[in-house]
N, C-alpha and C. Protein backbone atom coordinates (compact mmCIF):
# COMPACT_ATOMS: atom_id res chain seq x y z
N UNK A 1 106.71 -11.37 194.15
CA UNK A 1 106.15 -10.26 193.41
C UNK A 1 107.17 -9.79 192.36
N UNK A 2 106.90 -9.43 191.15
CA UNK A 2 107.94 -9.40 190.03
C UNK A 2 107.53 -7.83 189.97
N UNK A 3 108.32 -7.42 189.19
CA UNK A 3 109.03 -6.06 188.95
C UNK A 3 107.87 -5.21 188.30
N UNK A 4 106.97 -5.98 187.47
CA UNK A 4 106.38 -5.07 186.81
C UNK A 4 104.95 -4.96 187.31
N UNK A 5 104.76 -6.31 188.83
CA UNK A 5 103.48 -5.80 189.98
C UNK A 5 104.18 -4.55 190.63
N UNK A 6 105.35 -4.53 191.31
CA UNK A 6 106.05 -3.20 191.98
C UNK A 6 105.52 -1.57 190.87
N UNK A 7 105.77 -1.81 189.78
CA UNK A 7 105.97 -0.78 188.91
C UNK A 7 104.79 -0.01 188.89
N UNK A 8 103.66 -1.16 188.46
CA UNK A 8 102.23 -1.08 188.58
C UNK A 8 101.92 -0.47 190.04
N UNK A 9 102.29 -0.87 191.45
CA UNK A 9 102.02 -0.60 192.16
C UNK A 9 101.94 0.66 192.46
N UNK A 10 103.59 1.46 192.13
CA UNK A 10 104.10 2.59 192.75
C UNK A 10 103.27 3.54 191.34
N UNK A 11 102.97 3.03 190.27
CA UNK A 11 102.07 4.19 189.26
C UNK A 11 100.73 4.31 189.57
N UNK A 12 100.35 3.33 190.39
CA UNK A 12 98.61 3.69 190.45
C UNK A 12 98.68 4.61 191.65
N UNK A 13 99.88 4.58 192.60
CA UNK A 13 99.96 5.69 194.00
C UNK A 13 100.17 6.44 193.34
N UNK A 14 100.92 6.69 192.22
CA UNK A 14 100.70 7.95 191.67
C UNK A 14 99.63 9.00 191.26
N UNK A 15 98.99 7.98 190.59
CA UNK A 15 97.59 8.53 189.85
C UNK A 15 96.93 9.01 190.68
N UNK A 16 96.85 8.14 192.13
CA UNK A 16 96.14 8.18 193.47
C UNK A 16 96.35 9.67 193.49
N UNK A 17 97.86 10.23 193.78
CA UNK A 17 97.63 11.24 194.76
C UNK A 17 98.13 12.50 193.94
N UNK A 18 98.66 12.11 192.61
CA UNK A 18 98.38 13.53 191.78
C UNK A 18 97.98 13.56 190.36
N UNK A 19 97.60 12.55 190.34
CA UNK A 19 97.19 12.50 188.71
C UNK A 19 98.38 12.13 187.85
N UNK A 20 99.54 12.60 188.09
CA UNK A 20 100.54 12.23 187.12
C UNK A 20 101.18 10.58 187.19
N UNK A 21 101.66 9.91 185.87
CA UNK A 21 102.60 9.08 185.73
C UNK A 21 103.39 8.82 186.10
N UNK A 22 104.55 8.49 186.41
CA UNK A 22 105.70 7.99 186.57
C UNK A 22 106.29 7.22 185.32
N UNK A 23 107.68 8.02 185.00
CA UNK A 23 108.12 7.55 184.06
C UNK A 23 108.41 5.99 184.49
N UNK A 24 108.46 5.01 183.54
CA UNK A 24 108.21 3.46 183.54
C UNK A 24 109.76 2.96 184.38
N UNK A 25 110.92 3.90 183.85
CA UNK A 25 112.14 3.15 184.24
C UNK A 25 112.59 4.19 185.60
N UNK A 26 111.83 4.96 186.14
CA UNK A 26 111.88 5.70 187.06
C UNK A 26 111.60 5.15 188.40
N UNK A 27 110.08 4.24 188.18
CA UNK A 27 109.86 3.81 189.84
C UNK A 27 110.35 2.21 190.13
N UNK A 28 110.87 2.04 189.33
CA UNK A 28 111.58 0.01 189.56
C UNK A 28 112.38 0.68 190.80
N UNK A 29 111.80 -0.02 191.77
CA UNK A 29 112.60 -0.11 192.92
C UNK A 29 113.74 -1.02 193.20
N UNK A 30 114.85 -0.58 193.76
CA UNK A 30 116.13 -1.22 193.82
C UNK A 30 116.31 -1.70 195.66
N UNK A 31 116.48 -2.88 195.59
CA UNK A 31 116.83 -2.84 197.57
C UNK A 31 118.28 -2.93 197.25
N UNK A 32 119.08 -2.07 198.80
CA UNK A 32 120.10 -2.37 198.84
C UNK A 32 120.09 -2.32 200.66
N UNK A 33 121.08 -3.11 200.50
CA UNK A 33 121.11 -3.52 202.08
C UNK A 33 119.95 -3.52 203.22
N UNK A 34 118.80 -4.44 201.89
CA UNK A 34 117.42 -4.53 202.95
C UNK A 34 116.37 -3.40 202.65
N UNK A 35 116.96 -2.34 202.34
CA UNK A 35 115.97 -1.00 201.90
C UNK A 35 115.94 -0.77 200.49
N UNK A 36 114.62 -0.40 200.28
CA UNK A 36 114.02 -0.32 198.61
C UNK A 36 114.19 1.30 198.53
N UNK A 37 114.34 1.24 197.68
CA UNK A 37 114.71 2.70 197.09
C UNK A 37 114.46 3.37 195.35
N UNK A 38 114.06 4.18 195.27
CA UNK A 38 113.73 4.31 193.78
C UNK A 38 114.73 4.80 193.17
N UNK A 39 114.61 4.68 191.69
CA UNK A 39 115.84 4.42 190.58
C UNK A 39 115.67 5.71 189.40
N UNK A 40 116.14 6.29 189.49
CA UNK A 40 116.36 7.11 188.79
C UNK A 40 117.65 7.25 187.86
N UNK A 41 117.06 7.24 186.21
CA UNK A 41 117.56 7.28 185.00
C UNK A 41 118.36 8.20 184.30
N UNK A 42 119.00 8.42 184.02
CA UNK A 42 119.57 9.41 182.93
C UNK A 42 120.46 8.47 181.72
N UNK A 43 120.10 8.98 181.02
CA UNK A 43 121.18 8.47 179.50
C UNK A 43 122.43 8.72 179.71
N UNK A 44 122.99 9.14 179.71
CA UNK A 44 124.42 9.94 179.99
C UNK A 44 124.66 10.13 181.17
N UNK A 45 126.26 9.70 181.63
CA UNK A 45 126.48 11.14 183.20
C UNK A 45 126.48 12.49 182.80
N UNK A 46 126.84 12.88 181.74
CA UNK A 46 126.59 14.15 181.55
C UNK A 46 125.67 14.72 181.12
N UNK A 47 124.34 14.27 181.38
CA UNK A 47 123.41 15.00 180.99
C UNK A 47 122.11 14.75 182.34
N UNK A 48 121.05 15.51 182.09
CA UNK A 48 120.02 15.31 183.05
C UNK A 48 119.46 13.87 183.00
N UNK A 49 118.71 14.03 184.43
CA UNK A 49 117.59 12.36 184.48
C UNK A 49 116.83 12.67 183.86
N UNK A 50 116.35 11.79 183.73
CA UNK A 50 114.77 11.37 183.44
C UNK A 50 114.03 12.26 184.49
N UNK A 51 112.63 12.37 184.10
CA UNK A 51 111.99 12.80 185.54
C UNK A 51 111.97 12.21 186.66
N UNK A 52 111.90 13.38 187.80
CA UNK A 52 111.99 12.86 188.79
C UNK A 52 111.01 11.88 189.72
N UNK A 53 110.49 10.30 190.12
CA UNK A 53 109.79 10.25 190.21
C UNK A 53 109.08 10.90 191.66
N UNK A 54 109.92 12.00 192.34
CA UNK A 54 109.44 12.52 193.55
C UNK A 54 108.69 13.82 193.19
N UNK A 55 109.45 14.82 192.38
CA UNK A 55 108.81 15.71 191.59
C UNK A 55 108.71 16.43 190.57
N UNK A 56 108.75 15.50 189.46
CA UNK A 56 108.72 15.23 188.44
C UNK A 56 109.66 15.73 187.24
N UNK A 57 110.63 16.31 187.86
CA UNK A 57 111.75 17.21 187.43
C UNK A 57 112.70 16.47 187.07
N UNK A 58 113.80 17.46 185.96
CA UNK A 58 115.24 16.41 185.80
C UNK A 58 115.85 17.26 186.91
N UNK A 59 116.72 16.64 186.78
CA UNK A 59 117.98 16.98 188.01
C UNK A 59 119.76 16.52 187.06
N UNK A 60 120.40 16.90 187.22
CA UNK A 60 121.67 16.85 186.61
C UNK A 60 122.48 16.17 188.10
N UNK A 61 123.64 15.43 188.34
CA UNK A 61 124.25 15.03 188.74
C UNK A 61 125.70 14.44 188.82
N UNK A 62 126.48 14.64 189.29
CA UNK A 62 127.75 14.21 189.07
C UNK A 62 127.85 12.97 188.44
N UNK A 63 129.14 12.42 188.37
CA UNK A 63 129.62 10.84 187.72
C UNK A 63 129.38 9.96 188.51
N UNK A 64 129.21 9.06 188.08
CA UNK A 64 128.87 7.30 188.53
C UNK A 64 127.39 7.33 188.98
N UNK A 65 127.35 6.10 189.60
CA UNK A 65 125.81 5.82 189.98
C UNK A 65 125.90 5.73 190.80
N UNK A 66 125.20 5.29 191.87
CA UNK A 66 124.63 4.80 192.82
C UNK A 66 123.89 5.67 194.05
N UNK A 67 123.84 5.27 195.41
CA UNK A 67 122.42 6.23 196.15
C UNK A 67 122.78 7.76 195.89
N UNK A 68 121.93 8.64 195.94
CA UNK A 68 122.09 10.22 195.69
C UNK A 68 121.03 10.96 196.43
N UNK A 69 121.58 11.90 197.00
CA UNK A 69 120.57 13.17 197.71
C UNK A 69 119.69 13.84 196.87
N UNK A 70 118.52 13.41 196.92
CA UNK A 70 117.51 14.01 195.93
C UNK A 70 118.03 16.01 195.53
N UNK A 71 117.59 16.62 194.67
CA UNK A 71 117.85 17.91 194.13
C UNK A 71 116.35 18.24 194.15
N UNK A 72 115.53 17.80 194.76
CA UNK A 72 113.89 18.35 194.64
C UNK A 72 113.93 19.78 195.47
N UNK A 73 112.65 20.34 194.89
CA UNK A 73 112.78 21.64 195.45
C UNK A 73 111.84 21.22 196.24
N UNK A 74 111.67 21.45 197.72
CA UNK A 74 110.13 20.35 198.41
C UNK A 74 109.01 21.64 198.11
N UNK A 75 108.91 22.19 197.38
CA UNK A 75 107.74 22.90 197.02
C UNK A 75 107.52 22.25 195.41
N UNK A 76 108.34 21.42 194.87
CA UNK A 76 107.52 20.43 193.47
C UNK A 76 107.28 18.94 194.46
N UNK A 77 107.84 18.58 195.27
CA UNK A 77 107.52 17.24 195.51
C UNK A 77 106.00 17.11 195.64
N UNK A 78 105.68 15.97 194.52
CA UNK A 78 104.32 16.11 194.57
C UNK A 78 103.44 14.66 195.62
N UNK A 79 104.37 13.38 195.62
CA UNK A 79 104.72 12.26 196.95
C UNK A 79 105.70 12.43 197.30
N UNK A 80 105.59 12.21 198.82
CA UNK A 80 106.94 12.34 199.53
C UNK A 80 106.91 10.61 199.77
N UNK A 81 106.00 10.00 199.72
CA UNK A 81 106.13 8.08 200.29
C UNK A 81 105.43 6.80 199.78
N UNK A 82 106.03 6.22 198.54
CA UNK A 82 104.85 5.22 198.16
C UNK A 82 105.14 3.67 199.16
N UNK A 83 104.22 3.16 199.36
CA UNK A 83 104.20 2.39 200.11
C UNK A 83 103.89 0.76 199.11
N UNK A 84 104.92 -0.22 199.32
CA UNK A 84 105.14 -1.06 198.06
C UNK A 84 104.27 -2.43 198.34
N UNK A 85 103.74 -3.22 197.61
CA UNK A 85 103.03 -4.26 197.93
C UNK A 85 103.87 -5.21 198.53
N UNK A 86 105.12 -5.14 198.83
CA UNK A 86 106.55 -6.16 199.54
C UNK A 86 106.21 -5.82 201.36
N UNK A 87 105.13 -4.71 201.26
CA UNK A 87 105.22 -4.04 202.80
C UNK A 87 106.28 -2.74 202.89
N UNK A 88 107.54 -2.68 202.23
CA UNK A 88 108.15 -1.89 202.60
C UNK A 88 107.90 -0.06 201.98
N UNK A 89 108.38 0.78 202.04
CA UNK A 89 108.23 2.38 202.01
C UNK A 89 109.11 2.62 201.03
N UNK A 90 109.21 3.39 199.66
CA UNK A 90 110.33 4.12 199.52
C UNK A 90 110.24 5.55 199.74
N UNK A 91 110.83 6.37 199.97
CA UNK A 91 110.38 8.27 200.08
C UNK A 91 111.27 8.63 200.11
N UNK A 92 111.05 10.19 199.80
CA UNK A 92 111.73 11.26 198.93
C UNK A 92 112.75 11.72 199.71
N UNK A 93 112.62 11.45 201.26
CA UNK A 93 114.01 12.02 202.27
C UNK A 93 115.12 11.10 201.84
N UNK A 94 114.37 9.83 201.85
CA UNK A 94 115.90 8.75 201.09
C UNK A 94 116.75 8.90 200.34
N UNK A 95 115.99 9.96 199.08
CA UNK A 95 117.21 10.03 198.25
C UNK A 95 116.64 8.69 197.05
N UNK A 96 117.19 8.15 196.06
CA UNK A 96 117.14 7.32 195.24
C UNK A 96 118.47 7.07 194.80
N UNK A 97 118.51 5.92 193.66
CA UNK A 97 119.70 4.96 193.42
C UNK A 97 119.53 5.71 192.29
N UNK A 98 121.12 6.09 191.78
CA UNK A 98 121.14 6.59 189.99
C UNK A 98 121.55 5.94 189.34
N UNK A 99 121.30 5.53 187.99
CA UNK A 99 121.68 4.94 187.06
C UNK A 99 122.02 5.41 185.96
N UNK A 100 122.62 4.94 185.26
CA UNK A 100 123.38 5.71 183.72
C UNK A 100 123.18 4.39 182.91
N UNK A 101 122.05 4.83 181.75
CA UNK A 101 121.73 3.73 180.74
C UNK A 101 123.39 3.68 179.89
N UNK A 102 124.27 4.74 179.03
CA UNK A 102 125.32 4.78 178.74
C UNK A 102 126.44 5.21 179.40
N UNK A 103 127.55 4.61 179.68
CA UNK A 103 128.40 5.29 180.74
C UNK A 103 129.20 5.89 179.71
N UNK A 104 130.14 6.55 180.49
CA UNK A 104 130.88 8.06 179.53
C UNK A 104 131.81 7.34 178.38
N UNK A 105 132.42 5.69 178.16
CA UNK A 105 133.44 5.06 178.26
C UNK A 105 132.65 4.64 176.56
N UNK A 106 131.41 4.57 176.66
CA UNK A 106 130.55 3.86 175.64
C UNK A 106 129.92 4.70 174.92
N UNK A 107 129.78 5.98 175.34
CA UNK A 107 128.97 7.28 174.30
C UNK A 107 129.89 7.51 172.76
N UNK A 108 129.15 7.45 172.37
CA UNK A 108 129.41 8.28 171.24
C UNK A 108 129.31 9.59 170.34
N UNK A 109 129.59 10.49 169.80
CA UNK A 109 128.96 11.46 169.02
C UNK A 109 127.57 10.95 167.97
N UNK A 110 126.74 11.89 168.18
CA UNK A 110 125.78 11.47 166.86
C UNK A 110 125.40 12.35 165.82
């Protein structure tokens, strides 16, 4: 199953259960050590994500990437669990993987 059946997958559970989207580079699921987990974007470390794909919010976060304790308020979480065509679960107690499209080393002024 390639990346953009997953993508497809976890946006139509969306639509399913609140009507909203999912930003595109938000629900690519990442496995790490066997468990899938969702990916959440920001441009910068110093600046906010992308929306959240749990509830739909940015969230700001410290430096580097990798797994992170969601910042949802559980009164926006609008899914707490999409369930992936691989069989496996990702959800909102997990937390998600962060990513930084520019790291601090490569920004520039504009």
């Amino acid at each position: 199953m390639s990346v953009d059946d997953i993508r497809e997958a976890v946006q139509e559970r969306i639509r399913q259960e609140s009507g909203a989207v999912c930003p595109p580079q938000a629900d690519t699921p990442t496995d790490m050590g066997g468990k899938a987990y969702a990916v959440l974007w920001r441009t910068r470390e110093s600046g906010p994500t992308d929306p959240c794909p749990w509830c739909g919010r940015r969230h700001w976060h410290g430096a580097g990437d990798g797994p992170r304790v969601p910042h949802c308020d559980p009164r926006h979480i609008r899914v707490g669990e999409y369930h992936l065509p691989s069989g496996q679960s990702i959800r909102a107690s997990d937390g998600y993987m962060l990513r930084t499209r520019v790291s601090q080393g490569e920004a520039t002024d504009e």
